[in-house]
N, C-alpha and C. Protein backbone atom coordinates (compact mmCIF):
# COMPACT_ATOMS: atom_id res chain seq x y z
N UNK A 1 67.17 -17.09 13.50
CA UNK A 1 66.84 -16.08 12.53
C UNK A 1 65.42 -16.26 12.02
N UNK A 2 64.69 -17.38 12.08
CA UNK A 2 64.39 -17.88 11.45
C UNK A 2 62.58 -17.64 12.45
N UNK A 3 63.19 -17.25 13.22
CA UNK A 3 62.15 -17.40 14.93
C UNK A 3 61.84 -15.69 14.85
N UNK A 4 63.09 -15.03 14.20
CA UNK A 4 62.65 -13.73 14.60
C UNK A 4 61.77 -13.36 13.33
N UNK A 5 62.03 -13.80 11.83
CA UNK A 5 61.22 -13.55 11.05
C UNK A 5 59.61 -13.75 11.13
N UNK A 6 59.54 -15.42 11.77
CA UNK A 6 58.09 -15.57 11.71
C UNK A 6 57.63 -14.77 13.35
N UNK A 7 58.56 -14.27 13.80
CA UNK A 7 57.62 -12.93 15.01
C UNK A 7 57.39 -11.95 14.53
N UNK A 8 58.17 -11.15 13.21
CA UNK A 8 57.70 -10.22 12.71
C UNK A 8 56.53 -10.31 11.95
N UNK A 9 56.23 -11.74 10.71
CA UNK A 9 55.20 -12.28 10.67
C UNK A 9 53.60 -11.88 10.70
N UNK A 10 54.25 -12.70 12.49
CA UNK A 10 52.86 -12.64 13.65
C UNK A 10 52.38 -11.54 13.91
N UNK A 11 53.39 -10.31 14.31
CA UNK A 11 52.69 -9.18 14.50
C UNK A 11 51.95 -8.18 13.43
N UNK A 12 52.68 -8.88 12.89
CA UNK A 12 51.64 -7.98 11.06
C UNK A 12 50.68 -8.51 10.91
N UNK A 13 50.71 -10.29 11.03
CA UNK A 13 49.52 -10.75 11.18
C UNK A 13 47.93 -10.33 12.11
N UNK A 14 48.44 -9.84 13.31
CA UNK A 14 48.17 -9.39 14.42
C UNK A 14 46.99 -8.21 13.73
N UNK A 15 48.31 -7.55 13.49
CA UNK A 15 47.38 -6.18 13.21
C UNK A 15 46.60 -5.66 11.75
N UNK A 16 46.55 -7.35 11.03
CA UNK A 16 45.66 -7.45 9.56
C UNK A 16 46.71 -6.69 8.51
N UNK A 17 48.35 -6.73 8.53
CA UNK A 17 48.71 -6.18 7.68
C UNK A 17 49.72 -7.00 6.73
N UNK A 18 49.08 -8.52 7.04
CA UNK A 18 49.87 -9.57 6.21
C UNK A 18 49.36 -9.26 4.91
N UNK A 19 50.19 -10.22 3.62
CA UNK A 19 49.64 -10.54 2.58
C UNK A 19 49.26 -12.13 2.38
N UNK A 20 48.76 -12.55 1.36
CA UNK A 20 48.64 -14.05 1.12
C UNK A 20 49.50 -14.82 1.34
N UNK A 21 50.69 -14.21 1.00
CA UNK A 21 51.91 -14.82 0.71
C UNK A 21 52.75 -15.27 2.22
N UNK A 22 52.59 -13.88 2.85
CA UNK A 22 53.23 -14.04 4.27
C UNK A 22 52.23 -14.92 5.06
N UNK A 23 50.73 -14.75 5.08
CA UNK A 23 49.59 -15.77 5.67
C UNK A 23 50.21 -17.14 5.61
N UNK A 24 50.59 -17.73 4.17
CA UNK A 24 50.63 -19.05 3.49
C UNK A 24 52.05 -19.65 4.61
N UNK A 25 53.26 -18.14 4.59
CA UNK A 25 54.51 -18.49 5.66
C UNK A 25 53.83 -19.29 7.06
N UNK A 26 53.43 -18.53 7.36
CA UNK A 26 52.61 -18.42 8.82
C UNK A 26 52.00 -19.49 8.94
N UNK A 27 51.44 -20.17 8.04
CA UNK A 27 50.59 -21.32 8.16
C UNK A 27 50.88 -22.81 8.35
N UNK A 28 52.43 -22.71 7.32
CA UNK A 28 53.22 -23.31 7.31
C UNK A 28 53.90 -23.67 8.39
N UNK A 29 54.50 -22.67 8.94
CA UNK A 29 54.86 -22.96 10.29
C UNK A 29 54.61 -23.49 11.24
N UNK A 30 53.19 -22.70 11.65
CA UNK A 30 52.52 -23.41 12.54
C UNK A 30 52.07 -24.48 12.66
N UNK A 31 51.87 -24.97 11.35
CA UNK A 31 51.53 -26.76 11.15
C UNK A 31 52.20 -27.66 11.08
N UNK A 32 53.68 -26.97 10.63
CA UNK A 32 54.65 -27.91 10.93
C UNK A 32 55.33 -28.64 12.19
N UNK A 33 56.18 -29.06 12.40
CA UNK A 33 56.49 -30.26 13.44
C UNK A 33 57.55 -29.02 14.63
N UNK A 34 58.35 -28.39 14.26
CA UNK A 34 59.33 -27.23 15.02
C UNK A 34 58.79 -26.23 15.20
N UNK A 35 58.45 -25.66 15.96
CA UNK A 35 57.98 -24.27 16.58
C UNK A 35 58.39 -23.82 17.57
N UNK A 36 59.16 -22.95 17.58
CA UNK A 36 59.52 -21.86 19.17
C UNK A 36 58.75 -22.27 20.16
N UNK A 37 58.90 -22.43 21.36
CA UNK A 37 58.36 -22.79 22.58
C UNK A 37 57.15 -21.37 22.96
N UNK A 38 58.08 -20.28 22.96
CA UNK A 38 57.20 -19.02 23.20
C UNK A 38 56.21 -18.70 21.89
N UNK A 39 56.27 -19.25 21.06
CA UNK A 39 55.16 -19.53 19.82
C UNK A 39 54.18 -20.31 19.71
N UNK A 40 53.98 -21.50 20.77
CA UNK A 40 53.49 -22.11 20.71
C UNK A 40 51.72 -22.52 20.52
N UNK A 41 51.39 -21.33 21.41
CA UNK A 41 50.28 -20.86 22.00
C UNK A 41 49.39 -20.35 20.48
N UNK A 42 50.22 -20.19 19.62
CA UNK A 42 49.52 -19.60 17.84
C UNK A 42 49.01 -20.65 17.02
N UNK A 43 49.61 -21.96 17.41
CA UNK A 43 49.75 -23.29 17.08
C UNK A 43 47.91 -23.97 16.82
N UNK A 44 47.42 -23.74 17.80
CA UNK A 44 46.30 -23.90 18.20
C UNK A 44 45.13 -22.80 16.89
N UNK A 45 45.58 -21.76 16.57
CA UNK A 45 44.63 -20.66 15.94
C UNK A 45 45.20 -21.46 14.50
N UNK A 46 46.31 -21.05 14.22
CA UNK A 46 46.68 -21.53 12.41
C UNK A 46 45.87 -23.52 12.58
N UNK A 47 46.31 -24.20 12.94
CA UNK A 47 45.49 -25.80 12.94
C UNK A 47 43.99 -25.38 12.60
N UNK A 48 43.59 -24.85 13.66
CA UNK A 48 42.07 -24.51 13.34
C UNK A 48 41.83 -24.29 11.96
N UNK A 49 42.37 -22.74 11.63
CA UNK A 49 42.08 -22.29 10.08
C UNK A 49 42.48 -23.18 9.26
N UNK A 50 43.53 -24.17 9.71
CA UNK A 50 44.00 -25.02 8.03
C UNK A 50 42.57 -26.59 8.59
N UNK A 51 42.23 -26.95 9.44
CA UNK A 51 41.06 -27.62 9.41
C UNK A 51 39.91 -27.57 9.14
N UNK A 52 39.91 -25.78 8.96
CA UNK A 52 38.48 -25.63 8.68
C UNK A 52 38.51 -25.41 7.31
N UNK A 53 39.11 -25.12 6.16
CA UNK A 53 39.69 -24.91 5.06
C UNK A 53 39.32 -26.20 4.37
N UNK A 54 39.22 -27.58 5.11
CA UNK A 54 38.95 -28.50 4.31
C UNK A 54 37.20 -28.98 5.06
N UNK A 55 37.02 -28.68 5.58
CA UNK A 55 35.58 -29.02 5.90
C UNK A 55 34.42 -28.25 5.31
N UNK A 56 33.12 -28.52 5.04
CA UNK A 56 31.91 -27.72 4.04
C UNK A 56 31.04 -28.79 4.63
N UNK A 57 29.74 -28.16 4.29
CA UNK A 57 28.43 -28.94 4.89
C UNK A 57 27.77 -28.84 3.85
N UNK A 58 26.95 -30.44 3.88
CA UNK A 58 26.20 -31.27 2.70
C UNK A 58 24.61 -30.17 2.80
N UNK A 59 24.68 -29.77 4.11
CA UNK A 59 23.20 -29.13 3.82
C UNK A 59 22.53 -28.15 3.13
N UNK A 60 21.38 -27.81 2.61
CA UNK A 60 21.08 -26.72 1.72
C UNK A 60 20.86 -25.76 2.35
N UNK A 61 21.04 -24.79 2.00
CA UNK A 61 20.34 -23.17 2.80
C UNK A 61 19.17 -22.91 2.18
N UNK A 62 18.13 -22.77 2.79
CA UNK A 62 17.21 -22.49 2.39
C UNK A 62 17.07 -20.67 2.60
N UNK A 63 16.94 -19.99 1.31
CA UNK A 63 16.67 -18.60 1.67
C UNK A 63 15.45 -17.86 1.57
N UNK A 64 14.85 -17.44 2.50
CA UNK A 64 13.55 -16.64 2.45
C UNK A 64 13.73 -15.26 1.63
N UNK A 65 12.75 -16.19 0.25
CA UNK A 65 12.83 -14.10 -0.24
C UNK A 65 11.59 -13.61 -0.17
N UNK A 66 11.99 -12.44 0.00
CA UNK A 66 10.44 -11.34 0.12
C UNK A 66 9.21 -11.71 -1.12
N UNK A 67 8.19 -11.84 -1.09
CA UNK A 67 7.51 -11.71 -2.47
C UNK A 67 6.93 -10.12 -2.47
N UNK A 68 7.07 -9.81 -3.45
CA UNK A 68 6.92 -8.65 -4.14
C UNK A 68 5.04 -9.01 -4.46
N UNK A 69 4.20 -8.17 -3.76
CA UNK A 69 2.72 -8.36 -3.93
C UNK A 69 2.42 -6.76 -4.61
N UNK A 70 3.19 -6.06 -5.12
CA UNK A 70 3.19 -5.27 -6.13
C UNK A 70 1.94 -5.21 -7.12
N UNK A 71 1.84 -5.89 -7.90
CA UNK A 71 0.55 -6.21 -9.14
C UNK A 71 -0.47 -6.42 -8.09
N UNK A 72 -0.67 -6.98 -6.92
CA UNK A 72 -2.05 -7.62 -5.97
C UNK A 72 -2.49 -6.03 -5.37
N UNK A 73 -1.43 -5.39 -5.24
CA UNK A 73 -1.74 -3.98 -4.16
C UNK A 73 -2.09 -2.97 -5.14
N UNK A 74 -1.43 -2.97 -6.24
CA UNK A 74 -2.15 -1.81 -7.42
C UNK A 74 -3.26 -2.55 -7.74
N UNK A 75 -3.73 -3.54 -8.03
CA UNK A 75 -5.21 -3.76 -8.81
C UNK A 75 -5.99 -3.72 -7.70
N UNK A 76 -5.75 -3.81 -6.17
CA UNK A 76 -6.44 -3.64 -4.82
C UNK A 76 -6.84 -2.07 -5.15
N UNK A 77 -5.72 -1.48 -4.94
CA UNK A 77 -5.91 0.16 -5.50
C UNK A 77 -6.99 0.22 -6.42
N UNK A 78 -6.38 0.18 -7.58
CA UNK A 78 -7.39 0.38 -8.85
C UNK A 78 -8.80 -0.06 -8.34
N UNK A 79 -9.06 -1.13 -7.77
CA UNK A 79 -10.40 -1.41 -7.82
C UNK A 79 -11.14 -1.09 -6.57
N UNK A 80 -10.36 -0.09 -5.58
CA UNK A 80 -11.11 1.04 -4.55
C UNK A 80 -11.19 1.95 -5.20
N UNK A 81 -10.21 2.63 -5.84
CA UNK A 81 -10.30 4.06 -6.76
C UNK A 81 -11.68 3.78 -7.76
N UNK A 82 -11.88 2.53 -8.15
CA UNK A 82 -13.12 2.60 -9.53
C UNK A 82 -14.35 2.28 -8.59
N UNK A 83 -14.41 2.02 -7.74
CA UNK A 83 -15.89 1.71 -6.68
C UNK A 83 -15.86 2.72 -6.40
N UNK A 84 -15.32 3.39 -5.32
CA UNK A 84 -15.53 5.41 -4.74
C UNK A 84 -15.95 6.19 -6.17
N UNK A 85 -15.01 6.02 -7.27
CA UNK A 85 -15.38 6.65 -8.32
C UNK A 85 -16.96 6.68 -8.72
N UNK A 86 -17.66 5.14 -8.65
CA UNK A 86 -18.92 4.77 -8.76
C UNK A 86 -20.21 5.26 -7.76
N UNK A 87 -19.26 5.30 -6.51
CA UNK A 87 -20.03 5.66 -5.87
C UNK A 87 -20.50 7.14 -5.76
N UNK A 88 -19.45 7.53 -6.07
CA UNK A 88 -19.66 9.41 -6.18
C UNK A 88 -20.60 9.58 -6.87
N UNK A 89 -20.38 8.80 -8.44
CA UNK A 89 -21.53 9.33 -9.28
C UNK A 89 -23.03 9.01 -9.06
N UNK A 90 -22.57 7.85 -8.43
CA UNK A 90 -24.37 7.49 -7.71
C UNK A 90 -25.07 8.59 -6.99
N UNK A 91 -23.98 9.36 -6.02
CA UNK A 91 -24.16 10.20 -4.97
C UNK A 91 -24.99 11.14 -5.70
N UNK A 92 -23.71 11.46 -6.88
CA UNK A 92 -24.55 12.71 -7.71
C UNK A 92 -25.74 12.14 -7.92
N UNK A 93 -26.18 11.47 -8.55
CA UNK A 93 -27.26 11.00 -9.54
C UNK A 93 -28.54 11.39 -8.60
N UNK A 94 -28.13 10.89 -7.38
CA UNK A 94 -29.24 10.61 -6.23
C UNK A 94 -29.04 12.40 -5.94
N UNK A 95 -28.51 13.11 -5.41
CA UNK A 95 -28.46 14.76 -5.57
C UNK A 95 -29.74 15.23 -6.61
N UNK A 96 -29.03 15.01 -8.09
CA UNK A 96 -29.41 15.34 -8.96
C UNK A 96 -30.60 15.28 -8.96
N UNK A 97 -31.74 13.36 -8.57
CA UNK A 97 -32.66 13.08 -8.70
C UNK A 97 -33.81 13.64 -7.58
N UNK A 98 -33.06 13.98 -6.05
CA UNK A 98 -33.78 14.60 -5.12
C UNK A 98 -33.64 16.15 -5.86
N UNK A 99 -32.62 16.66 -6.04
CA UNK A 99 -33.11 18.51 -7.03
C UNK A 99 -34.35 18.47 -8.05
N UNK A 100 -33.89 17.43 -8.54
CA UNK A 100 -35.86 17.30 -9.64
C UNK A 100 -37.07 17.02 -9.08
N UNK A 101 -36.87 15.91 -8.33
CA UNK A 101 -38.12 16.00 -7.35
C UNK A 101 -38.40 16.96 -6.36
N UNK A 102 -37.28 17.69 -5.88
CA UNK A 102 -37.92 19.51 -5.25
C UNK A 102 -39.04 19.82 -5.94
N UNK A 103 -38.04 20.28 -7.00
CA UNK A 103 -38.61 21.00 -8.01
C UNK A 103 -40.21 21.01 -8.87
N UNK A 104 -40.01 19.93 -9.28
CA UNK A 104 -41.23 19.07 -9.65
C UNK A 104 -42.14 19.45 -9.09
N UNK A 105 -41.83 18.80 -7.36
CA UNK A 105 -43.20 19.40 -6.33
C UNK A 105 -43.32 20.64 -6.38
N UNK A 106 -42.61 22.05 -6.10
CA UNK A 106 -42.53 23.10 -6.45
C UNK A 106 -43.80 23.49 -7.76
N UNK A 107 -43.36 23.25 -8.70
CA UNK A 107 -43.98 22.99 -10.10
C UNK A 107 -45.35 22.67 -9.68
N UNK A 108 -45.74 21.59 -9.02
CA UNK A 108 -46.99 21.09 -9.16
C UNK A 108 -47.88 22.05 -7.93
N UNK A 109 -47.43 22.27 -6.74
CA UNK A 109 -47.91 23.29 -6.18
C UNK A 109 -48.07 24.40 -6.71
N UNK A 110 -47.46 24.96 -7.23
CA UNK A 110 -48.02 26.15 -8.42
C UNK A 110 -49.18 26.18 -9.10
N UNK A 111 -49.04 24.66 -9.65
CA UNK A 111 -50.15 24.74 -10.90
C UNK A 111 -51.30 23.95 -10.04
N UNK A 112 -51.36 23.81 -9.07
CA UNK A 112 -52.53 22.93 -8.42
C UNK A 112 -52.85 24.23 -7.36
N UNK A 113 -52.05 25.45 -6.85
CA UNK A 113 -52.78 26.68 -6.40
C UNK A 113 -53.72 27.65 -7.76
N UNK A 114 -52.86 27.90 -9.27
CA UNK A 114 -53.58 28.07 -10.20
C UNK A 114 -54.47 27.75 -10.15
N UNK A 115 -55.15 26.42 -10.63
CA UNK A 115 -56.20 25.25 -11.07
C UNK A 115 -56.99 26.05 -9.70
N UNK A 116 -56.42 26.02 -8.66
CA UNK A 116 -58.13 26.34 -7.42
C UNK A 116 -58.57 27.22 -7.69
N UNK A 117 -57.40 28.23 -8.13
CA UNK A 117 -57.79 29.63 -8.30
C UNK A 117 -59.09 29.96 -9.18
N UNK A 118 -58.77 29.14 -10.81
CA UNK A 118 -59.51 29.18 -11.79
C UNK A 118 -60.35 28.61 -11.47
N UNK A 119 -60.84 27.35 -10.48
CA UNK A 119 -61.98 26.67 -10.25
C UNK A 119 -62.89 27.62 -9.41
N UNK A 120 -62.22 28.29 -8.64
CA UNK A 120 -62.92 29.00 -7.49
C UNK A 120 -63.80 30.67 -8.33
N UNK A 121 -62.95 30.52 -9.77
CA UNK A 121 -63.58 31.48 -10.59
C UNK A 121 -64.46 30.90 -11.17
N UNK A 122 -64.30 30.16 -11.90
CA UNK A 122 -65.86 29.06 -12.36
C UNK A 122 -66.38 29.21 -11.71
N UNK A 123 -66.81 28.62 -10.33
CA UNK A 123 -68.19 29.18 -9.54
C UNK A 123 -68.43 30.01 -9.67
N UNK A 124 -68.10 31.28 -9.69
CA UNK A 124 -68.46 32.60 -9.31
C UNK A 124 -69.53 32.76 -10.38
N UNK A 125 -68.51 32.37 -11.51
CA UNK A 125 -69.80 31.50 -13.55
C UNK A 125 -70.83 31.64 -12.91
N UNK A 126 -71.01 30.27 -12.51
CA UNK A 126 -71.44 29.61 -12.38
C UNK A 126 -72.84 29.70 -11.31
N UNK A 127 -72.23 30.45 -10.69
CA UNK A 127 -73.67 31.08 -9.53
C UNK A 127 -73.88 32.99 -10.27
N UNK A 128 -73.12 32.95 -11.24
CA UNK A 128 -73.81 34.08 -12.23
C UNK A 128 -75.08 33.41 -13.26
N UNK A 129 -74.55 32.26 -14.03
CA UNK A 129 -75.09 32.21 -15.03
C UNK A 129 -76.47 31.49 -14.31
N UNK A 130 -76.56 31.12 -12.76
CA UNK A 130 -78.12 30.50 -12.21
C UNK A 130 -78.77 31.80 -11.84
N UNK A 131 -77.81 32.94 -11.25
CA UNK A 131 -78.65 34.11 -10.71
C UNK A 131 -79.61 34.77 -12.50
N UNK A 132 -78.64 34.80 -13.20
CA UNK A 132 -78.97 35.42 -14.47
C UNK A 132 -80.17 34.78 -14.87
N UNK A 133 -80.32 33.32 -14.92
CA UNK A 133 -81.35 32.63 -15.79
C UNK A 133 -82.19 32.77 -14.51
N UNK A 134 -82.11 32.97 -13.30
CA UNK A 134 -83.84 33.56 -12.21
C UNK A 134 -84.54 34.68 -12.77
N UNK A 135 -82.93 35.34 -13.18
CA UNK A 135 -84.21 36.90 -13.46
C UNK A 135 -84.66 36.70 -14.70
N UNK A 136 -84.38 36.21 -15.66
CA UNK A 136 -84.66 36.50 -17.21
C UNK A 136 -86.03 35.36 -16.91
N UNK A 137 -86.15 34.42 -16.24
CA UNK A 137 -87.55 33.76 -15.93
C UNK A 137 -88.50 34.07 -16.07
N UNK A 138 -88.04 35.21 -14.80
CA UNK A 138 -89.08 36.00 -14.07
C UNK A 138 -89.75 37.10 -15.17
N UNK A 139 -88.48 37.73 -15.97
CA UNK A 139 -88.82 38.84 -16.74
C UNK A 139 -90.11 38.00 -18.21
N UNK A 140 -89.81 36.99 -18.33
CA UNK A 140 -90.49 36.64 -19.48
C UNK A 140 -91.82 35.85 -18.54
């Protein structure tokens, strides 16, 4: 009777639908000294599990954890975002400073075609006021 219970047991065991309680039957059995001949062959799996149940290892596990470089990669960030930022404005500045110096030159070509203009009128004075003082010479 006793042979047919622990076969019903086994096959529950079999198919993961023991409980603790029926496991603990099962275990029992098999470790004990009487076992069915056609049972025998289970003998070998339950020993194992009740041997390994008392064995553990002295060694440590060492576990690799990720480091989190979080704070290193945002202030990496931050401090490309504030250099490009710097650099832009340089960009401008240098824009800005070649638009004034156009200009400037612009400006000074103007007033340096003026200036010939007015110089080139001074002479004209100027070879008036020598023609003028020949004749008034002459007249006195």
């Amino acid at each position: 009777m006793e042979s047919k219970r622990i076969e019903q047991l086994l096959n529950k065991y079999l198919n993961a639908e023991t409980t603790i309680q029926e496991e603990t039957i099962l275990s029992k059995y098999f470790t004990g000294l009487e076992i069915a001949p056609h049972l025998e062959e289970y003998r070998a799996l339950f020993l194992y599990y009740a041997q390994s149940k008392t064995e553990y290892s002295t060694q440590s596990i060492q576990l690799k954890t990720k480091k989190q470089h979080w704070k290193w990669i945002s202030a990496v960030a931050s401090f490309v975002l504030l250099i490009s930022v710097y650099a832009g404005y340089l960009y401008d500045q240098n824009k800005q400073a070649e638009y004034a110096f156009e200009h400037t030159q612009d400006a000074f070509q103007l007033l340096s075609k003026n200036l010939n203009r007015g110089t080139n009128a001074v002479m004209y004075l100027e070879n008036y006021k020598t023609a003028t003082g020949k004749v008034f010479k002459e007249l006195n």
